[in-house]
Protein backbone atom coordinates (compact mmCIF):
# COMPACT_ATOMS: atom_id res chain seq x y z
CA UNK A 1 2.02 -39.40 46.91
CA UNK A 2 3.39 -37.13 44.18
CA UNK A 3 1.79 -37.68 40.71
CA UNK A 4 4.38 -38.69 38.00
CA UNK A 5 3.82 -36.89 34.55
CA UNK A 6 4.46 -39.32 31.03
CA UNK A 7 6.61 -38.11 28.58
CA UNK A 8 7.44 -40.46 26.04
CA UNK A 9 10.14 -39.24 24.25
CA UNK A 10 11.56 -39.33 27.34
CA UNK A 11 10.88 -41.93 30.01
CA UNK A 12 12.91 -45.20 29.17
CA UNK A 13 16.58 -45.23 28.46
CA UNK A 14 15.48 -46.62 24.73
CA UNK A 15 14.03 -43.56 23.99
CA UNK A 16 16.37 -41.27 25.09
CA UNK A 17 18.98 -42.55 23.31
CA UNK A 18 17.34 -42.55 19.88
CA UNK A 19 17.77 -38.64 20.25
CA UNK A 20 20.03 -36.81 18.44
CA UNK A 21 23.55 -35.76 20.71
CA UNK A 22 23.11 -31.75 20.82
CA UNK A 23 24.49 -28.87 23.09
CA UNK A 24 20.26 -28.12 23.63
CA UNK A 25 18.41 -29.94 25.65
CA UNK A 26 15.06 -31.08 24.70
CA UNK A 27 12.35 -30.28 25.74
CA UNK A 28 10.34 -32.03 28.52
CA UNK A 29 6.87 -32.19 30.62
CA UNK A 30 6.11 -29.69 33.08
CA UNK A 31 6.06 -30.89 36.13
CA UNK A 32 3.79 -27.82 37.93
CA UNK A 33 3.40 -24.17 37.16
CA UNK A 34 6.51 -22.85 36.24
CA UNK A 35 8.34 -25.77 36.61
CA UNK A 36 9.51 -28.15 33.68
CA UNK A 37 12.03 -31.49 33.05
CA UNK A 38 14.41 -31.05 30.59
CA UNK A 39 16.75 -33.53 29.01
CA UNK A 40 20.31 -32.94 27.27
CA UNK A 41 21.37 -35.65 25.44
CA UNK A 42 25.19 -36.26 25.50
CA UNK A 43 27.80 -39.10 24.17
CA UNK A 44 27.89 -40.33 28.01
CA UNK A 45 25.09 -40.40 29.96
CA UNK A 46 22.76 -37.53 29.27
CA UNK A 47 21.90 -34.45 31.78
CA UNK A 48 18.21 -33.93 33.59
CA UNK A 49 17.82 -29.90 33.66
CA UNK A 50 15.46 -27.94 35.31
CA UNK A 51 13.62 -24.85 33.66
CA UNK A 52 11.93 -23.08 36.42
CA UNK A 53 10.19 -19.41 36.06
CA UNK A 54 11.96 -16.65 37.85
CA UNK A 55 8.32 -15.18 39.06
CA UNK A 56 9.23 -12.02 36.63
CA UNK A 57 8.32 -13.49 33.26
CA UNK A 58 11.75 -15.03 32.36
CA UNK A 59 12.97 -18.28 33.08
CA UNK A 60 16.44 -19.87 34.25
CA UNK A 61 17.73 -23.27 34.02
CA UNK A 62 20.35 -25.64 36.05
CA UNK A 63 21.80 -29.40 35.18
CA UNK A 64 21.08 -30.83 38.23
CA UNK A 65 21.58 -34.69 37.56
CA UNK A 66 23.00 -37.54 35.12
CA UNK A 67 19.87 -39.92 33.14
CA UNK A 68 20.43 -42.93 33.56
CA UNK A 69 21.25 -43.80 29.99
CA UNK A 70 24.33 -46.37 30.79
CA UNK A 71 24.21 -46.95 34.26
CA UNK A 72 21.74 -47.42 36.73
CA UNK A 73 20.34 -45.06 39.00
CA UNK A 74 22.05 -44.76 42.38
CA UNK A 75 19.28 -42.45 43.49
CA UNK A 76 21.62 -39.18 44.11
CA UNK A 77 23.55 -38.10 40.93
CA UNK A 78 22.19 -40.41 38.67
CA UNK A 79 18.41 -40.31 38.19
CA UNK A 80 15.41 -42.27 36.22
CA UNK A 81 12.90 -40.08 34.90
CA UNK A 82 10.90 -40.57 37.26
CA UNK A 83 13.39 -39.67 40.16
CA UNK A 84 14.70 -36.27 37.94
CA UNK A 85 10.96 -35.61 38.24
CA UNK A 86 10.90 -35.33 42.34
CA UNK A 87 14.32 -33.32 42.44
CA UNK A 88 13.58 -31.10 39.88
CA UNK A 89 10.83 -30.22 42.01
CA UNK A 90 12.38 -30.24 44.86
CA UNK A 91 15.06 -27.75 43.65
CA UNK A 92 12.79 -25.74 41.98
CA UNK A 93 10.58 -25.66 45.50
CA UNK A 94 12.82 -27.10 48.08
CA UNK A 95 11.61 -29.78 50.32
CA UNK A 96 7.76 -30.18 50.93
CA UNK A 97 7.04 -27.51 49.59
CA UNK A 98 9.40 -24.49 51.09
CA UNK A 99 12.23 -22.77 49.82
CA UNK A 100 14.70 -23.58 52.31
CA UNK A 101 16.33 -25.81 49.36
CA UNK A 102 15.36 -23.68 46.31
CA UNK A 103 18.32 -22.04 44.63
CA UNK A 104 19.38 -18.90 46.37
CA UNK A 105 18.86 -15.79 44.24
CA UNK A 106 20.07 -12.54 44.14
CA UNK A 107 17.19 -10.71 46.23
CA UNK A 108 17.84 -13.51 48.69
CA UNK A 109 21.15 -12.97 49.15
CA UNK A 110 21.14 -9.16 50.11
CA UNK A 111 17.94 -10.17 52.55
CA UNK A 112 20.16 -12.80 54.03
CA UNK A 113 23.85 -9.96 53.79
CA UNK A 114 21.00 -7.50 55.80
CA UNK A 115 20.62 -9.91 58.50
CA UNK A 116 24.03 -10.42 58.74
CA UNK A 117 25.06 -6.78 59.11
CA UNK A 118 22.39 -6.11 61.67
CA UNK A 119 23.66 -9.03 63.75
CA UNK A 120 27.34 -7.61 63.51
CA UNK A 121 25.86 -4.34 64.74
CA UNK A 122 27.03 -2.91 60.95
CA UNK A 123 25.30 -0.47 58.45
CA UNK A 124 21.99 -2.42 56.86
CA UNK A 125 22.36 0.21 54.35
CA UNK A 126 25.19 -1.86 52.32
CA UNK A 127 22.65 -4.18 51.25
CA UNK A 128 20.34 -1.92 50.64
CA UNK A 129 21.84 0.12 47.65
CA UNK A 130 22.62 -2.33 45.38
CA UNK A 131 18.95 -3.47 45.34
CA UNK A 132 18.20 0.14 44.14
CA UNK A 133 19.95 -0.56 41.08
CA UNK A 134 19.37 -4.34 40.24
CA UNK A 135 16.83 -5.16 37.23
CA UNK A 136 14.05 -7.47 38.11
CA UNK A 137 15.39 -10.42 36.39
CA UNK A 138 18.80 -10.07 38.09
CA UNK A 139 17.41 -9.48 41.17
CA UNK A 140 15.29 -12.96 40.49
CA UNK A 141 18.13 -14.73 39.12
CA UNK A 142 20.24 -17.81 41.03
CA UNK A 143 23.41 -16.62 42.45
CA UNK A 144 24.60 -20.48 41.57
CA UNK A 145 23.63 -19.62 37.64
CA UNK A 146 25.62 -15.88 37.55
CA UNK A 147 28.24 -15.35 35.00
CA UNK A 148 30.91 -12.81 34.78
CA UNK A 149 29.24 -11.13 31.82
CA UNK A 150 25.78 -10.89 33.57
CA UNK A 151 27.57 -8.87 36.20
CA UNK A 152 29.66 -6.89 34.06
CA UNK A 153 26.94 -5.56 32.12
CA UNK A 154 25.13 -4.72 34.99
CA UNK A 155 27.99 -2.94 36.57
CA UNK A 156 28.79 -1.28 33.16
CA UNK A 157 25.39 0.03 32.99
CA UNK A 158 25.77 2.07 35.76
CA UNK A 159 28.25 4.34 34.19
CA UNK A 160 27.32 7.83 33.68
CA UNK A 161 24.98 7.27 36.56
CA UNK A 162 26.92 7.85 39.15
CA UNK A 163 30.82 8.78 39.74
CA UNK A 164 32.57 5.15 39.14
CA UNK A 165 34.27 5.32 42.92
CA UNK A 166 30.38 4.64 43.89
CA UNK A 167 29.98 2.29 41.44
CA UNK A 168 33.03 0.53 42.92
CA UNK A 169 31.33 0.55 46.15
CA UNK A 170 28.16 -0.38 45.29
CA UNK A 171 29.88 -3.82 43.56
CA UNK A 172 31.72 -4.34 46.45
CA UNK A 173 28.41 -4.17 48.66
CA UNK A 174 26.82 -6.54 46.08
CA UNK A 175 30.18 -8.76 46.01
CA UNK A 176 30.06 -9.33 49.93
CA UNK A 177 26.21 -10.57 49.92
CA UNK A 178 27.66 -12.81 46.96
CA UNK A 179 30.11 -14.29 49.05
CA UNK A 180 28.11 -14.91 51.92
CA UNK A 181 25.75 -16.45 50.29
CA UNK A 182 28.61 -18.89 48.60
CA UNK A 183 29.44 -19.60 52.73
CA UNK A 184 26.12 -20.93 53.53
CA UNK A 185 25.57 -22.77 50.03
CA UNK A 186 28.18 -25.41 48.69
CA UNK A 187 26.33 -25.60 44.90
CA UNK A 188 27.45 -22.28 44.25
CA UNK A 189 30.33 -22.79 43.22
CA UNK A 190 30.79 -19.17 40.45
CA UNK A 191 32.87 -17.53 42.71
CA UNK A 192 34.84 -16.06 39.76
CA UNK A 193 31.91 -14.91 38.14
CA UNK A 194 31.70 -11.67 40.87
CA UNK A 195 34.83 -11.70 41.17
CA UNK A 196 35.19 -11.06 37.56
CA UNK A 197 32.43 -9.63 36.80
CA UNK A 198 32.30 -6.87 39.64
CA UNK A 199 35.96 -6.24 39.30
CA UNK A 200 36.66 -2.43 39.95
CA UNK A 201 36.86 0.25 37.46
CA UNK A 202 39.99 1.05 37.01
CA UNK A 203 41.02 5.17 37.68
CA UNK A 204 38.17 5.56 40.07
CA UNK A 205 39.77 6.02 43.44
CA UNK A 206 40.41 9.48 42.70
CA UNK A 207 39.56 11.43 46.07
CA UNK A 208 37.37 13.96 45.63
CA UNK A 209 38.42 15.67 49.09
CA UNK A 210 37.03 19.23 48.62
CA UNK A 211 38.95 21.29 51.15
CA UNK A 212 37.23 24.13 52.54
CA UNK A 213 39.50 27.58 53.71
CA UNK A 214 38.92 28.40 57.69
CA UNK A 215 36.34 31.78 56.37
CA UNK A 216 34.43 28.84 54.56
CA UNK A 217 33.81 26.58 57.35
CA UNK A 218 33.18 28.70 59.85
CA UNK A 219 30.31 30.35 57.25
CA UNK A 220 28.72 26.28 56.97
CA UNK A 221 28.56 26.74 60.49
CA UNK A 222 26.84 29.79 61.00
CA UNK A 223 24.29 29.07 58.49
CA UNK A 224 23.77 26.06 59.42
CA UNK A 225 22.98 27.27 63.27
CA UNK A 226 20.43 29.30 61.14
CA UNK A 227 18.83 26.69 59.61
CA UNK A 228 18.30 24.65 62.95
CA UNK A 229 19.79 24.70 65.98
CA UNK A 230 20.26 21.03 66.57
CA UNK A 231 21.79 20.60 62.82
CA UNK A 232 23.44 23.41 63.21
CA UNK A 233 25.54 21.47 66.58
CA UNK A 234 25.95 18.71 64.48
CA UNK A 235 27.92 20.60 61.74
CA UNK A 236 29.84 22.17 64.29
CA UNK A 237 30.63 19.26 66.12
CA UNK A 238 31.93 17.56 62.64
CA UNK A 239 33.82 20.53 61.68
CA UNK A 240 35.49 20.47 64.69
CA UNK A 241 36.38 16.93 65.51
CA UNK A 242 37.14 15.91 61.50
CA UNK A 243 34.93 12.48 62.32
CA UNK A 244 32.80 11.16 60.02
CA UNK A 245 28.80 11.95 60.67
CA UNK A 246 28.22 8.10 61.20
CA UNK A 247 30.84 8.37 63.89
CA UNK A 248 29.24 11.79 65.61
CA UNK A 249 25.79 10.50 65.91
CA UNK A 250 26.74 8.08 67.87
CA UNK A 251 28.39 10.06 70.27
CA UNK A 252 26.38 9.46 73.93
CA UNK A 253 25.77 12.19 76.71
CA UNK A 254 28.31 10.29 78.80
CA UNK A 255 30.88 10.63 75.90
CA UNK A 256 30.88 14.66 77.00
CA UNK A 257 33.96 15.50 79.55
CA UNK A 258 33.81 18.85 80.16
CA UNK A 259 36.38 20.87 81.56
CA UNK A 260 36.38 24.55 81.70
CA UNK A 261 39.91 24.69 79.80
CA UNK A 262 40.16 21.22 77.87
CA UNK A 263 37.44 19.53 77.03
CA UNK A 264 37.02 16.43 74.99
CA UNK A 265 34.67 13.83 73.56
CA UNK A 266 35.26 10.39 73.85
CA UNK A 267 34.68 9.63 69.65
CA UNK A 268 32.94 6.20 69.01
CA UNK A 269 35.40 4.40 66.16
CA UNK A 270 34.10 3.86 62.66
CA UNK A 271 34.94 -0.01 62.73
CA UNK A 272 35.59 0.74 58.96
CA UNK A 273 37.51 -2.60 58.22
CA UNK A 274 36.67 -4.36 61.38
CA UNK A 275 35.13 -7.35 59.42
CA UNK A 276 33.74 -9.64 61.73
CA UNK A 277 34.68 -7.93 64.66
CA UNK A 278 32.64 -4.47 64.07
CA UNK A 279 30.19 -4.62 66.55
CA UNK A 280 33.66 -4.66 68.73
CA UNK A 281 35.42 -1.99 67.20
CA UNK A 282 32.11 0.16 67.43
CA UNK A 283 32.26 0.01 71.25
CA UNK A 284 35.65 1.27 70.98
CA UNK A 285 36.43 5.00 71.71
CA UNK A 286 39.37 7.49 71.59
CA UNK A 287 39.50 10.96 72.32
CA UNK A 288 39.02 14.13 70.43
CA UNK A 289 40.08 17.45 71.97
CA UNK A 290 37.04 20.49 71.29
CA UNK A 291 36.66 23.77 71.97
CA UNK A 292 35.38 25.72 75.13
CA UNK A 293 32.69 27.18 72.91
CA UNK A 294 31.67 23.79 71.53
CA UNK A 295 32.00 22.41 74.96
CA UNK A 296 29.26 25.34 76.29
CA UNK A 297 26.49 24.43 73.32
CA UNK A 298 27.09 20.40 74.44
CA UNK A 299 27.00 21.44 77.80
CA UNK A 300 23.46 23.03 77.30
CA UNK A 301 22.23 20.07 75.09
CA UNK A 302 23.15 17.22 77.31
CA UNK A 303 21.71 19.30 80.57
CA UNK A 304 19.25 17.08 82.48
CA UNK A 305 19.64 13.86 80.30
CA UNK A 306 20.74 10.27 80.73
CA UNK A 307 24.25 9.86 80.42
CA UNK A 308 23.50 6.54 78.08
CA UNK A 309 20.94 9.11 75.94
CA UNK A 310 22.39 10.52 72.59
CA UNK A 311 24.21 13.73 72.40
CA UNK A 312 23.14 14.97 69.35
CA UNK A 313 19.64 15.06 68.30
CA UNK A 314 17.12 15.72 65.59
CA UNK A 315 15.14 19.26 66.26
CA UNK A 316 11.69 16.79 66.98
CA UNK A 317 13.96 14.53 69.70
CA UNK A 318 14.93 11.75 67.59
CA UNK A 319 18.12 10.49 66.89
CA UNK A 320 20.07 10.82 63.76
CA UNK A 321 19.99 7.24 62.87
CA UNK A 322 22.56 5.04 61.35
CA UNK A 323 22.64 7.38 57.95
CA UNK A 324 22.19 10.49 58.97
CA UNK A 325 23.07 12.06 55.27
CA UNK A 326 19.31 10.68 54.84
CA UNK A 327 17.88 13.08 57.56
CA UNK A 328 19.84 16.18 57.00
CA UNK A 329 21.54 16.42 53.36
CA UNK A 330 18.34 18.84 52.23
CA UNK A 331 19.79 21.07 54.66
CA UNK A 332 23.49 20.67 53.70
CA UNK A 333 22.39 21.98 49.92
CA UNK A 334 20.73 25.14 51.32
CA UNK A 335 23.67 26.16 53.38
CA UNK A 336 26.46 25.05 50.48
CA UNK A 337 24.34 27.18 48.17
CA UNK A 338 24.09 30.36 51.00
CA UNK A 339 27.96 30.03 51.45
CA UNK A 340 28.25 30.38 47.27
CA UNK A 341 29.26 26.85 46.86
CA UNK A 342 28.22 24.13 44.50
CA UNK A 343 26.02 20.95 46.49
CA UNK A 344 27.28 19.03 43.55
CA UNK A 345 30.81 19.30 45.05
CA UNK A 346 30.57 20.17 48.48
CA UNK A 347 28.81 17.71 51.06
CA UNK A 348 28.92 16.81 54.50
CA UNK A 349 32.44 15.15 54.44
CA UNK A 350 34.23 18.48 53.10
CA UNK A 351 34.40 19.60 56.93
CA UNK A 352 36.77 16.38 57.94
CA UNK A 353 38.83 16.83 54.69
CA UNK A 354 39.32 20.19 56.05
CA UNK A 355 40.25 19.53 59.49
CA UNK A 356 42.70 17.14 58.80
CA UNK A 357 44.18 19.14 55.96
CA UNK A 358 44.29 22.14 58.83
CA UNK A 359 46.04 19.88 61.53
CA UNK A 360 48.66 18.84 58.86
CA UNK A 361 49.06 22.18 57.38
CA UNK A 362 49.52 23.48 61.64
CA UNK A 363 52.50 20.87 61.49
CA UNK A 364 50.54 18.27 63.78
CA UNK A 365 52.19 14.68 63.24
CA UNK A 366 50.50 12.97 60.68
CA UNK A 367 50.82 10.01 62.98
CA UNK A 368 48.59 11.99 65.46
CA UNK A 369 46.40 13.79 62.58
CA UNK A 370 45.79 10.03 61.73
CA UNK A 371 44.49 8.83 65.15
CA UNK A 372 42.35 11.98 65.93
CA UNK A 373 40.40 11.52 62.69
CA UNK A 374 40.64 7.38 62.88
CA UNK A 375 42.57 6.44 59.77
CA UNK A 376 45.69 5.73 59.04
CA UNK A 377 48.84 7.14 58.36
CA UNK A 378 48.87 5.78 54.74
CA UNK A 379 45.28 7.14 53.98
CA UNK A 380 46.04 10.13 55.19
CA UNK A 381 49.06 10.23 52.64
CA UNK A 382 47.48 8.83 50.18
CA UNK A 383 44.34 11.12 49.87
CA UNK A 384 46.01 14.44 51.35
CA UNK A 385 49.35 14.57 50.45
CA UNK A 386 48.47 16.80 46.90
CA UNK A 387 46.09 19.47 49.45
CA UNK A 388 49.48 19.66 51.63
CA UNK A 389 51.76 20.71 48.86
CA UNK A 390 48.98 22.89 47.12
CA UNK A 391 48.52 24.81 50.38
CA UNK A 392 52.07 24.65 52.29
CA UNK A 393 54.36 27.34 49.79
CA UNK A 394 54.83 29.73 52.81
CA UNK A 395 55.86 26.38 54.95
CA UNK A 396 58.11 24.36 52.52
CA UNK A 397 60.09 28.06 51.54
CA UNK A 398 61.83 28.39 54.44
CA UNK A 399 63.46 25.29 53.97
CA UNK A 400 64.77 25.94 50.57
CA UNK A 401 68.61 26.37 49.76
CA UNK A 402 69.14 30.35 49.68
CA UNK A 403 72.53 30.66 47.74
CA UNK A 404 75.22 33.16 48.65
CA UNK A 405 74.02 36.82 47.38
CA UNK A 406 76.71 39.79 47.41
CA UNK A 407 75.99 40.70 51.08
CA UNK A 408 76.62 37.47 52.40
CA UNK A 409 79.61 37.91 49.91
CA UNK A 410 81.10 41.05 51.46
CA UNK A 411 80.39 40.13 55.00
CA UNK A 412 82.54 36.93 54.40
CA UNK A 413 85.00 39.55 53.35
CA UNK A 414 85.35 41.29 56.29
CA UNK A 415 88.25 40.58 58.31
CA UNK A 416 88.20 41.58 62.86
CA UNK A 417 90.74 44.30 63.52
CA UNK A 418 93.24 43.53 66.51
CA UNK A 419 92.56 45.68 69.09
């Protein structure tokens, strides 16, 4: 049987109400390490609040019941002191003595948004970044007991950092664990407070689409051969297809249709915005014309292998994994500074920004530029229309109005003699 701890001041009704009515609560017994009773006192019936340590040398505090000052206890939201004592502890602990019931907490939340991407066959790695950034004490801290202004100074801390698009994405990651966790709890009920708090930064979706001239690409390719053979085929494929290097690695030996005048790959979609149909989307393919030359290299790296084996590997046989930036972006600076360009600008991504900006600037539909680099039409508008009239002058002349000039004058002029 638990042990009940005395507290004078604060056991009977009596007692309690001789206090004086104040915002504070007062202070109570603790109950077990890191675990204490406190009372509020209040014109109605007071409030039982917990005080419980947050293991990283702060502590954080919930109302979690009504005293039973002038009514009796029904055993559920009103409690004796005696009763406040057992639910304090078992919020603080959960029930017998596991956290299955224990507020759920920040660090908690992105373990539990980790599983949940896994399962949905999505990127782990969105619930991983935030935690690189989150303090100790809001990592610690009950998603139930976050306010707006916790979260904004958080967010606002990260400014000069990082560019604010990433910090946009990194609240956005943090928002989603946030809101699962609010799924699966019903006492957290602060949805506002991310929603608030983690709002956007305003003048931050700026693309930074650094488009790369033909000479330019072709260089990050040759270098990059240099470097290593197999990165080398993965920087071709890329700057051929315009995917995305999430999308590439995933690309399977049985993906490869060769054909000695039009071959193709069969591109695994991004799923970006597939919510919970992802690990759906992911399965989905669509195809992506190469070149014969590409075609030859893939030919030689798939020879002899399974057709469910990946395409592209790592030069020790392993695969490229689900962030492949992690594995290869060393390399990327070396070649971006051998090519005379600046790693702080150009990365990875520069060779689809240039591919689609080539396929528009070649006059392709932008409804078909849009499906061979999976987007859409209104992204592609939207983050290359400025590239398309920065680089289309020798395009967009010939349609201009050319106004009469004194030879088209004098030929008007002249009149056919009857013969």
């Amino acid at each position: 049987m638990a042990r009940k701890v005395s507290f004078s001041a604060l056991e009977s009704r009596s007692a309690r109400l001789r206090l004086r009515i104040r915002r504070r609560p007062y202070s109570g017994p603790s109950l077990a390490r890191g675990i204490m009773l406190l009372y509020r006192r209040n014109k109605t019936n007071g409030t039982w609040v917990l005080k419980a340590s947050d293991g990283h040398g702060a502590y954080w505090t919930k109302g979690f019941a009504l005293a039973d000052d002038f009514e009796d206890s029904d055993g559920k939201s009103i409690l004796t002191f005696y009763e406040a004592q057992d639910a304090a502890k078992r919020l603080a602990r959960g029930e017998d003595g596991s956290t299955d019931n224990a507020p759920i907490t920040i660090d908690s939340a992105l373990k539990d948004y980790r599983r949940d991407l896994i399962s949905r066959n999505a990127n782990p790695y969105n619930a991983e970044h935030p935690r690189l950034h989150l303090t100790g004490a809001l990592l610690s801290k009950p998603v139930a007991l976050l306010t707006a202004a916790d979260l904004k100074k958080w967010r606002d801390s990260l400014l000069g950092t990082m560019a604010p698009s990433t910090i946009n994405r990194t609240c956005r990651c943090l928002c989603a664990a946030l809101a699962l966790a609010a799924q699966h709890d019903e006492r957290i009920q602060n949805r506002q407070a991310w929603e608030v708090g983690l709002a956007g930064l305003p003048d931050a979706q700026e693309a930074r689409n650094v488009v790369l001239s033909d000479d330019k690409v072709r260089a990050f390719v040759r270098v990059a051969y240099g470097l290593d053979h197999q990165f080398g085929l993965l920087s071709d494929v890329l700057a051929v297809t315009g995917a995305r290097p999430s999308q590439v690695v995933r690309l399977r030996v049985e993906d490869f249709h060769d054909h000695p005048l039009r071959p193709k790959l069969m591109m695994p979609k991004s799923a970006k915005g597939g919510g919970r149909n992802r690990s759906q989307k992911k399965h989905e393919r669509y195809s992506v014309p190469i070149t014969v030359q590409l075609a030859a290299k893939l030919r030689e790296a798939a020879r002899g292998r399974a057709s469910d084996a990946p395409l592209l590997l790592q030069s020790d046989g392993s695969s490229w994994g689900d962030n492949p930036g992690l594995n290869y972006h060393r390399d990327v600076d070396k070649v971006v500074t051998a090519i005379g360009l600046d790693p702080a600008d150009v990365t990875m991504y520069c060779l689809r920004h240039s591919s689609i900006v080539r396929m528009l600037l070649q006059n392709v539909p932008i409804r078909l530029v849009a499906s061979l680099h999976n987007t859409s039409v209104a992204m592609v508008e939207r983050n290359y229309s400025r590239f398309i009239t920065e680089h289309s002058d020798d395009i967009s002349r010939r349609a201009l109005l050319q106004h009469e000039g004194p030879q088209t004058a004098v030929a008007n002029n002249v009149v056919a003699l009857v013969s």
